[in-house]
Protein backbone atom coordinates (compact mmCIF):
# COMPACT_ATOMS: atom_id res chain seq x y z
CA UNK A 1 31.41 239.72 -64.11
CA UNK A 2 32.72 236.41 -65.29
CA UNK A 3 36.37 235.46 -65.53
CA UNK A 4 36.37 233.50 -69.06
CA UNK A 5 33.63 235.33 -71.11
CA UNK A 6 34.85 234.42 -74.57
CA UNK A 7 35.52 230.42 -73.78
CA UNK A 8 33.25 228.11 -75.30
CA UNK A 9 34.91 224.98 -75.06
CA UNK A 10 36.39 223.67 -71.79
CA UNK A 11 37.91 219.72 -71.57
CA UNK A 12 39.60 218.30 -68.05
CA UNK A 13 39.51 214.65 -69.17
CA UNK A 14 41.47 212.54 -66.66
CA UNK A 15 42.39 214.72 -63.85
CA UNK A 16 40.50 213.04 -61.21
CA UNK A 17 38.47 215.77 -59.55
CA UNK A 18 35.88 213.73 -58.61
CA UNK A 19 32.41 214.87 -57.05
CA UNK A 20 33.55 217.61 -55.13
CA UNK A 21 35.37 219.12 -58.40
CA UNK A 22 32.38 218.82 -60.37
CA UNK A 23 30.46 220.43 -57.21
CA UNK A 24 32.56 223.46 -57.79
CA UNK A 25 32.38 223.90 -61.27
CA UNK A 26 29.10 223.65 -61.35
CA UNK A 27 28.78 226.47 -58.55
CA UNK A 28 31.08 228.68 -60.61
CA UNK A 29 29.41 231.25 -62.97
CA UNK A 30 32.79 231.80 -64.67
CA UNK A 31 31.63 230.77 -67.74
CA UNK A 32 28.77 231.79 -69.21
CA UNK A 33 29.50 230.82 -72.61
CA UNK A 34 30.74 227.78 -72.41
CA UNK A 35 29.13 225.34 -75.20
CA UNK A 36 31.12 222.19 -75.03
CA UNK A 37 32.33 220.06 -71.21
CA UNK A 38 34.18 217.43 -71.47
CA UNK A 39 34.87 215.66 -68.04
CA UNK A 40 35.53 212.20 -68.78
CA UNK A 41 37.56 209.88 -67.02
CA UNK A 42 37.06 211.98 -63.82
CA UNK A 43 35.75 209.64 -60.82
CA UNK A 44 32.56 211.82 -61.12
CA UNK A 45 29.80 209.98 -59.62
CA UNK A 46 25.96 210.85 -58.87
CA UNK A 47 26.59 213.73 -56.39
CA UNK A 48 28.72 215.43 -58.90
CA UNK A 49 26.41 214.57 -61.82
CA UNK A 50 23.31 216.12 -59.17
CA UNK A 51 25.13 219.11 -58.87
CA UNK A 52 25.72 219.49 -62.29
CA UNK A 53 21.98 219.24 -63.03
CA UNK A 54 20.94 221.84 -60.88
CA UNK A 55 23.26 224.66 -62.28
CA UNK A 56 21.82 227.00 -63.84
CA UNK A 57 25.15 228.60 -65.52
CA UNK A 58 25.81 226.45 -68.51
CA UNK A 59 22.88 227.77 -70.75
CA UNK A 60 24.29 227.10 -73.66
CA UNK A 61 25.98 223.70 -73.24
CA UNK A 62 25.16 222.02 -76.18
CA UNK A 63 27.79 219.21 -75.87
CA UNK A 64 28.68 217.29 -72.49
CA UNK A 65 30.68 214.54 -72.49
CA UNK A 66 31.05 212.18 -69.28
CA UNK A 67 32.23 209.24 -70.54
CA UNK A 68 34.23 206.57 -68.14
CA UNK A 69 33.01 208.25 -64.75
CA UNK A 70 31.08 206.35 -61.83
CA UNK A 71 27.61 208.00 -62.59
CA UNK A 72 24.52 205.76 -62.06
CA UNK A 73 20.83 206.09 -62.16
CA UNK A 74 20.48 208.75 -59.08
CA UNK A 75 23.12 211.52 -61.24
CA UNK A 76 21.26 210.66 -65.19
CA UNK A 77 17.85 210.78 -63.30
CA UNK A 78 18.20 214.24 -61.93
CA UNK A 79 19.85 215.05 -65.54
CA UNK A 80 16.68 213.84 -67.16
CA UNK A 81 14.63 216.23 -64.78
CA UNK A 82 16.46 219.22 -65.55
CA UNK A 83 15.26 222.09 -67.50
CA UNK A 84 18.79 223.99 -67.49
CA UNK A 85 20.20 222.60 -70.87
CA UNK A 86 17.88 223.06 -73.63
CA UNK A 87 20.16 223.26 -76.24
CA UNK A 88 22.24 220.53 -75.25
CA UNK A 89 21.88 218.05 -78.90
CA UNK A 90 25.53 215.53 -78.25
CA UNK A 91 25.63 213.49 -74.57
CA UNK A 92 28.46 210.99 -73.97
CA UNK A 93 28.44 208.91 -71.27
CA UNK A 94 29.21 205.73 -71.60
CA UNK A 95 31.36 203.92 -69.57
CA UNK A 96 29.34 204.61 -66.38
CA UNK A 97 27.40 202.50 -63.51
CA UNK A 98 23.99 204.24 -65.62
CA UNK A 99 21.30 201.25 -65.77
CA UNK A 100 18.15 200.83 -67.53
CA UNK A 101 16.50 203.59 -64.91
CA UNK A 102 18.71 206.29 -65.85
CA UNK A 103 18.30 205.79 -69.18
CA UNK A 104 14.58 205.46 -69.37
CA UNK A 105 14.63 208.48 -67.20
CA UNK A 106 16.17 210.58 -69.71
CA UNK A 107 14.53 209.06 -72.66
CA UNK A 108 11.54 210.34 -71.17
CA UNK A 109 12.50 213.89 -70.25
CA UNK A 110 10.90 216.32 -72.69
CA UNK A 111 13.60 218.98 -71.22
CA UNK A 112 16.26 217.81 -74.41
CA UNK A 113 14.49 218.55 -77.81
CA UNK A 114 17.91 218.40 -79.70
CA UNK A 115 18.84 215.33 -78.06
């Protein structure tokens, strides 16, 4: 049984919990309808971002927003190659190390139709 079943929104912008933070919330099946993350400003980097992308408990995210964190090419490639958010349509990250590869990457994924 999950422990938040009605929340759908869930922001921690600023609190610094890094990769290992995002690790954890990404292992957590707590919330299974969550619809909207917002994580910005968090030190969040590709291992976090990697984790993120291989969860398979935010089915209905259809907003994440990552904006100001240290994610590169590695964390938005293995974004791009994930088939866990198909409903995500609104993706905010600027402000991160992401380069041309990343953003290819995910500009060639077919696994975000609403994007």
């Amino acid at each position: 049984s999950s422990f938040f079943p009605k929340l759908t929104s869930l922001g921690m912008i600023g609190n610094q919990i890094g990769d290992a933070g995002m690790q954890a919330l990404a292992a957590s099946a707590f919330f299974p309808n969550l619809s909207s993350l917002r994580v910005s400003g968090n030190l969040i980097g590709d291992a976090g971002m990697q984790a993120l992308a291989a969860s398979s408990f935010f089915p209905k995210l259809t907003s994440l927003g990552m904006i100001g964190n240290q994610i590169g090419d590695a964390g938005m490639q293995a974004l791009a190659a994930s088939a866990f958010f198909p409903n995500l349509s609104s993706l905010r990250v600027s402000g991160n190390l992401i380069g041309d590869a990343g953003m290819q990457a995910l500009a060639a994924s077919s696994f975000f139709p609403k994007l």
